[in-house]
PDB file of N, CA and C in Angstrom:
ATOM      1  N   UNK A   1     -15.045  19.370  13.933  1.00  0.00           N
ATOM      2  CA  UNK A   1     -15.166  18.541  12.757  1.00  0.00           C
ATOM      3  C   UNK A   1     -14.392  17.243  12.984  1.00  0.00           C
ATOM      4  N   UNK A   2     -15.078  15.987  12.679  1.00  0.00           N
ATOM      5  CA  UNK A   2     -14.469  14.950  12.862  1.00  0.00           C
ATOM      6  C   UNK A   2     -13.868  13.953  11.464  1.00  0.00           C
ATOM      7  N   UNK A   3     -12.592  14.536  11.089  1.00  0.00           N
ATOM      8  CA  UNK A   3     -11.826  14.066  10.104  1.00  0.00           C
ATOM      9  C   UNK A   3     -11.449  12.386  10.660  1.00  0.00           C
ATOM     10  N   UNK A   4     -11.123  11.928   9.704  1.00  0.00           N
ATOM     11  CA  UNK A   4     -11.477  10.064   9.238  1.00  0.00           C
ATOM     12  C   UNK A   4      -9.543  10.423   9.596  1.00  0.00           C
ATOM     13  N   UNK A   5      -8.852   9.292   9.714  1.00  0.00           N
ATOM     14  CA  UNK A   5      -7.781   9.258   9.762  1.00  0.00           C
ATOM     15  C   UNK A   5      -6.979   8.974   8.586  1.00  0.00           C
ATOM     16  N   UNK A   6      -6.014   9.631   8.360  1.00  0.00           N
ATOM     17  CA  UNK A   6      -5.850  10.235   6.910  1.00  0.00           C
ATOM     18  C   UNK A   6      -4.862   9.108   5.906  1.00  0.00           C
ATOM     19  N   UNK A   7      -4.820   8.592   5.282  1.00  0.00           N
ATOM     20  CA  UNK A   7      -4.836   7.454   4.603  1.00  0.00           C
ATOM     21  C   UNK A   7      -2.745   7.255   4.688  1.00  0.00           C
ATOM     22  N   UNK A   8      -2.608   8.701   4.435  1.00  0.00           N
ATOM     23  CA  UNK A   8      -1.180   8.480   4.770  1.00  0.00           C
ATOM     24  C   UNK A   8      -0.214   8.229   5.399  1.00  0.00           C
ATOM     25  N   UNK A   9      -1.244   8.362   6.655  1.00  0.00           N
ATOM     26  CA  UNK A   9      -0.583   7.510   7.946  1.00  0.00           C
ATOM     27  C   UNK A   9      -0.752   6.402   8.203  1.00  0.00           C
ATOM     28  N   UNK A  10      -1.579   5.630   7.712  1.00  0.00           N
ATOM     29  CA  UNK A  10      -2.067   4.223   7.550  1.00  0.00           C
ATOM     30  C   UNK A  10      -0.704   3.328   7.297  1.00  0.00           C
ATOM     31  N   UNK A  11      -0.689   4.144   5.801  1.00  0.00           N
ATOM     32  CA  UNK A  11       0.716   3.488   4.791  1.00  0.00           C
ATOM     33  C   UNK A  11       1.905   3.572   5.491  1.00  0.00           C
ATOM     34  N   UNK A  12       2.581   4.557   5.934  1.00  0.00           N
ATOM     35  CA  UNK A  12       3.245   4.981   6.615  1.00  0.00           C
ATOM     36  C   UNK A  12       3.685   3.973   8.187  1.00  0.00           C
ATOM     37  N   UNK A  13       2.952   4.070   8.712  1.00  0.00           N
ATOM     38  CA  UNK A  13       3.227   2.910   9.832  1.00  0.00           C
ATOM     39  C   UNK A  13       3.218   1.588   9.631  1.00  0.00           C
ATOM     40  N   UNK A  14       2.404   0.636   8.225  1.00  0.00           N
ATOM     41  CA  UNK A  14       2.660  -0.230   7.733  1.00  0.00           C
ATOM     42  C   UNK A  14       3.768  -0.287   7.063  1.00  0.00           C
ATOM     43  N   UNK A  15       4.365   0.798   6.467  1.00  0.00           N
ATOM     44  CA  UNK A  15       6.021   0.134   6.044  1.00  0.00           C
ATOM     45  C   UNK A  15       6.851   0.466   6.903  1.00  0.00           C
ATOM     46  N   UNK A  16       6.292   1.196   8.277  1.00  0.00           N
ATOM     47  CA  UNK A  16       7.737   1.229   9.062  1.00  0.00           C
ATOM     48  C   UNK A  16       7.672  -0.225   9.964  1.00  0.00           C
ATOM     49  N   UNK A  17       6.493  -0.783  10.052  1.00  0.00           N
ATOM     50  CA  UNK A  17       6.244  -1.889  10.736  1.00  0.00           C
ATOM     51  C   UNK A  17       7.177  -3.299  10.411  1.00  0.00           C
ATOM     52  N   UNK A  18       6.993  -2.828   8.836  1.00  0.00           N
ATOM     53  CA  UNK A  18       7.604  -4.292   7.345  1.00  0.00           C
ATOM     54  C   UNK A  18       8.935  -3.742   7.625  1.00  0.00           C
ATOM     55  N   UNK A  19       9.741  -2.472   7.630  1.00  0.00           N
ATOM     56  CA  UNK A  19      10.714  -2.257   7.508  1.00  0.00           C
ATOM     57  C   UNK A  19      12.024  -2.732   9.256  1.00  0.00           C
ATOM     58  N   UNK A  20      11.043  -2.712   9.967  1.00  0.00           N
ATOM     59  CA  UNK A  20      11.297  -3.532  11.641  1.00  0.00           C
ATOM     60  C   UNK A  20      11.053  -4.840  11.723  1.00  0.00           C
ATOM     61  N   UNK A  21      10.566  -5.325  11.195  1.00  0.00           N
ATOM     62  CA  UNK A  21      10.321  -6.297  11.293  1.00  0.00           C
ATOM     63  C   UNK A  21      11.332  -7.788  11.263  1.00  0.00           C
ATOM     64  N   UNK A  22      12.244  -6.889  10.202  1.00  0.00           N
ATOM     65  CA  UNK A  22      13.374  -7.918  10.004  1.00  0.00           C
ATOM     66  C   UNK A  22      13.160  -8.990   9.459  1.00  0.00           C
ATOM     67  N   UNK A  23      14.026  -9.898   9.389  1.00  0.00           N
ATOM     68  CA  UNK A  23      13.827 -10.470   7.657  1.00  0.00           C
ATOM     69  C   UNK A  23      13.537 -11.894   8.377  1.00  0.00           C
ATOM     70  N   UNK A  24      12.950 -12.256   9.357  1.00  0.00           N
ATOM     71  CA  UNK A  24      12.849 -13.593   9.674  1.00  0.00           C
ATOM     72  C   UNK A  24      11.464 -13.938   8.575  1.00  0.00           C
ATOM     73  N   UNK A  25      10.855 -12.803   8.586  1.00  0.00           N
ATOM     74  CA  UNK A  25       9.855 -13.428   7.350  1.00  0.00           C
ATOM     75  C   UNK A  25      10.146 -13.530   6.076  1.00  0.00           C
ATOM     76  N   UNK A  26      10.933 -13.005   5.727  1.00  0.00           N
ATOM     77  CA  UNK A  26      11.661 -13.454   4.336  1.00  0.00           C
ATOM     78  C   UNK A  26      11.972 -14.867   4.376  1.00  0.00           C
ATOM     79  N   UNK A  27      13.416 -15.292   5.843  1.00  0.00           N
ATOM     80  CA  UNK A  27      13.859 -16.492   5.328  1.00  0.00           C
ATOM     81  C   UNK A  27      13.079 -17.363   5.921  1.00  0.00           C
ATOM     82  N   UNK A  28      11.547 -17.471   6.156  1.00  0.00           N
ATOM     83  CA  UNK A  28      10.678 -18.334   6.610  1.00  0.00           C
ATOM     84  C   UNK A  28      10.532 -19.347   5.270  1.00  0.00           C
ATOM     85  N   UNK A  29      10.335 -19.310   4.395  1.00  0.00           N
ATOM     86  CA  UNK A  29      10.570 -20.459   3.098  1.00  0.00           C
ATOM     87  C   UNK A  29      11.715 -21.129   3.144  1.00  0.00           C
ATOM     88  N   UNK A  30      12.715 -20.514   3.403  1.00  0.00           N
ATOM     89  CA  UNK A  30      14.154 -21.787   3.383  1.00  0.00           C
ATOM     90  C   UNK A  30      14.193 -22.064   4.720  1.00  0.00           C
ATOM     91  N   UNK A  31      13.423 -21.993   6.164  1.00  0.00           N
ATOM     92  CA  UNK A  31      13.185 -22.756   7.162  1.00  0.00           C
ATOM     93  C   UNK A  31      12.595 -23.598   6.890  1.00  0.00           C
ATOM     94  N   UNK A  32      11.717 -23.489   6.218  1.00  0.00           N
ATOM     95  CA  UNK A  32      10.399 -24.779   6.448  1.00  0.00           C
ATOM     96  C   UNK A  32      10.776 -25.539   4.867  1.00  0.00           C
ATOM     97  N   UNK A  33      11.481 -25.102   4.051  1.00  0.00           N
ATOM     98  CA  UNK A  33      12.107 -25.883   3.315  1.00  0.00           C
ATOM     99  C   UNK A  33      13.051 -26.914   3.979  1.00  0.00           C
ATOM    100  N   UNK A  34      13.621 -26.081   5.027  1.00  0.00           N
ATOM    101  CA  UNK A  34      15.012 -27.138   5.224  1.00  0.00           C
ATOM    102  C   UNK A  34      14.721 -28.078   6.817  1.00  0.00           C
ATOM    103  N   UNK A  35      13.240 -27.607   7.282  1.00  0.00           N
ATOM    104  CA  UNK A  35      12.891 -28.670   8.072  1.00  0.00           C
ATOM    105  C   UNK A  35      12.215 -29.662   7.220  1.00  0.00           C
ATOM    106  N   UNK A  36      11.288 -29.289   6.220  1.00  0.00           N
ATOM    107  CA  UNK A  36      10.904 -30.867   5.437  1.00  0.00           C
ATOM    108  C   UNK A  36      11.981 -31.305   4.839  1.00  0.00           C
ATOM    109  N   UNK A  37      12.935 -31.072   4.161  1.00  0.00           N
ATOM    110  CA  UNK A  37      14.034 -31.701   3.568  1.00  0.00           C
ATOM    111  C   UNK A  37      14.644 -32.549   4.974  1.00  0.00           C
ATOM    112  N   UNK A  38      15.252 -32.021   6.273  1.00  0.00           N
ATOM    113  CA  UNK A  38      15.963 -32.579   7.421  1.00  0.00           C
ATOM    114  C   UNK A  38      14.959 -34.234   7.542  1.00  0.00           C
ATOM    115  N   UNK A  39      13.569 -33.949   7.490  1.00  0.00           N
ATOM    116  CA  UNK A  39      12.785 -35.091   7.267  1.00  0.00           C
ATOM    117  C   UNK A  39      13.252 -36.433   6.892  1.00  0.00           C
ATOM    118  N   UNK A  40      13.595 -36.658   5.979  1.00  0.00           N
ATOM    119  CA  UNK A  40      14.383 -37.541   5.019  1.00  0.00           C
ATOM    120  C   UNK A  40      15.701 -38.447   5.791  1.00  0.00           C
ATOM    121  N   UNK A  41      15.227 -39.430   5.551  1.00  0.00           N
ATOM    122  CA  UNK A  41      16.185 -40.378   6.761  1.00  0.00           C
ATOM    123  C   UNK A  41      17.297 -40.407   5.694  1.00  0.00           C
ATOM    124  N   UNK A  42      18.521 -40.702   6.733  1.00  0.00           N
ATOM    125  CA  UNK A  42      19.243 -40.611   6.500  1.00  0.00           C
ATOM    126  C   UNK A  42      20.360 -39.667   5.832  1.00  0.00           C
ATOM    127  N   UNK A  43      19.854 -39.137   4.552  1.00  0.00           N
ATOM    128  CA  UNK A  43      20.682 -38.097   3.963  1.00  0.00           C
ATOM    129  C   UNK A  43      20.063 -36.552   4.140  1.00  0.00           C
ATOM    130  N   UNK A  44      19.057 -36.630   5.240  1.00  0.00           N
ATOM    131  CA  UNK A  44      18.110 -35.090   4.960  1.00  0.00           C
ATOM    132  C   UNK A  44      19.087 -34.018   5.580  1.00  0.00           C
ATOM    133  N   UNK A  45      19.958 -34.027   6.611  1.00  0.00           N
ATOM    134  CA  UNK A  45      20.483 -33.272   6.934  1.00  0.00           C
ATOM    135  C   UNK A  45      21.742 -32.851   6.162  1.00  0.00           C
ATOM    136  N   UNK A  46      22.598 -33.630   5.573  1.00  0.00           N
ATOM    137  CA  UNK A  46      23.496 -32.946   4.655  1.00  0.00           C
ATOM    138  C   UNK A  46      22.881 -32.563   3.504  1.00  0.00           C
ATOM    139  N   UNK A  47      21.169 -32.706   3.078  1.00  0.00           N
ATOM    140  CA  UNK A  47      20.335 -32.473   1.750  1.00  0.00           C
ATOM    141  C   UNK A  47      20.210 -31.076   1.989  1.00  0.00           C
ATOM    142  N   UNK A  48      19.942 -30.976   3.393  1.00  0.00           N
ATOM    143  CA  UNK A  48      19.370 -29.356   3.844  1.00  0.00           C
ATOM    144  C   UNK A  48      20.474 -28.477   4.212  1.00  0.00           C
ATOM    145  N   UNK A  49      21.579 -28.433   4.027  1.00  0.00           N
ATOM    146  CA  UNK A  49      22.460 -27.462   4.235  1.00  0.00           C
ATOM    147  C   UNK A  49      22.467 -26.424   3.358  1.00  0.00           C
ATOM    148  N   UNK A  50      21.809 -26.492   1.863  1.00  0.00           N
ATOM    149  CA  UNK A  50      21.662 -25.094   1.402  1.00  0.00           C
ATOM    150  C   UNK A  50      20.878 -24.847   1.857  1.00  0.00           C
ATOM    151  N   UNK A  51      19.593 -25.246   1.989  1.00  0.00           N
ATOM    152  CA  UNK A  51      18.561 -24.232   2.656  1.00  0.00           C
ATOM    153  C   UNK A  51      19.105 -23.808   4.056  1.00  0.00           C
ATOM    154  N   UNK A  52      19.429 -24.259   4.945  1.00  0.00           N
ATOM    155  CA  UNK A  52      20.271 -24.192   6.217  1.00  0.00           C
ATOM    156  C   UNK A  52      20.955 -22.448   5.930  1.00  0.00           C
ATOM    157  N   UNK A  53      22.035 -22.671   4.722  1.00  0.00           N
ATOM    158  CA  UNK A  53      22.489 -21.259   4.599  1.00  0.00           C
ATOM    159  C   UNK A  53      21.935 -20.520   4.039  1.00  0.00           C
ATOM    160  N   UNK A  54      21.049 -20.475   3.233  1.00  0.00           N
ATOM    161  CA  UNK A  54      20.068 -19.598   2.905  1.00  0.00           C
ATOM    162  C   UNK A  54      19.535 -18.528   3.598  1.00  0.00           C
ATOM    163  N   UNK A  55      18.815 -19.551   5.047  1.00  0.00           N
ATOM    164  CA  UNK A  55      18.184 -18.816   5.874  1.00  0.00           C
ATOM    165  C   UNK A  55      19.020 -17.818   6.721  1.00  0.00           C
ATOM    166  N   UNK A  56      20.455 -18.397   7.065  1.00  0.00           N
ATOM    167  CA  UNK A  56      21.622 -17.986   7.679  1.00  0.00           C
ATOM    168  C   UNK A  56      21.538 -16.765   6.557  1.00  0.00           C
ATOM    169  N   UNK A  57      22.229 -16.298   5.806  1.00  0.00           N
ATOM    170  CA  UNK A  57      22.052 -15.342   4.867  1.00  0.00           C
ATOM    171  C   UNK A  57      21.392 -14.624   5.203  1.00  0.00           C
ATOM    172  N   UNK A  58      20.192 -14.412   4.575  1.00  0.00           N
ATOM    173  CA  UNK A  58      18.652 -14.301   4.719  1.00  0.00           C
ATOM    174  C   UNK A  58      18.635 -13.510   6.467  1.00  0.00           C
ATOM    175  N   UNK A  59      18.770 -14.020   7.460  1.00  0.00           N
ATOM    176  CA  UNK A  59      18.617 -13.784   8.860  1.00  0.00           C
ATOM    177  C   UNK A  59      19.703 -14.316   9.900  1.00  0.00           C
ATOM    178  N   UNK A  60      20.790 -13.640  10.089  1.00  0.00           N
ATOM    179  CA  UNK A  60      21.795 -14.107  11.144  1.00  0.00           C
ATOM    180  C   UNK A  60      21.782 -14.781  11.926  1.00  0.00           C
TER     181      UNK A  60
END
């Protein structure tokens, strides 16, 4: 008998996948926040230091 692969293992390896994955995808918004902010002549880099620590936070 050829059983379908069972739905709970599906789920199962998708949150152990999210759970490895590590949080660089979390602090991917305060990266790309704090590269368009760095943008900004002159004052972008002391503008972007919260986002800067955010991501620091967020991902070591």
């Amino acid at each position: 008998m050829n059983r379908p692969f069972p739905l709970w293992s599906i789920t199962a390896s998708l949150l152990a996948s999210f759970a490895l994955s590590g949080c660089g995808v979390v602090a991917a918004p305060c990266r790309v926040a704090s590269a368009g902010i760095k943008m900004i002549p002159v004052i972008g880099h002391a503008a972007a230091v919260p986002t800067d620590v955010c991501a620091g936070v967020i991902d070591p």
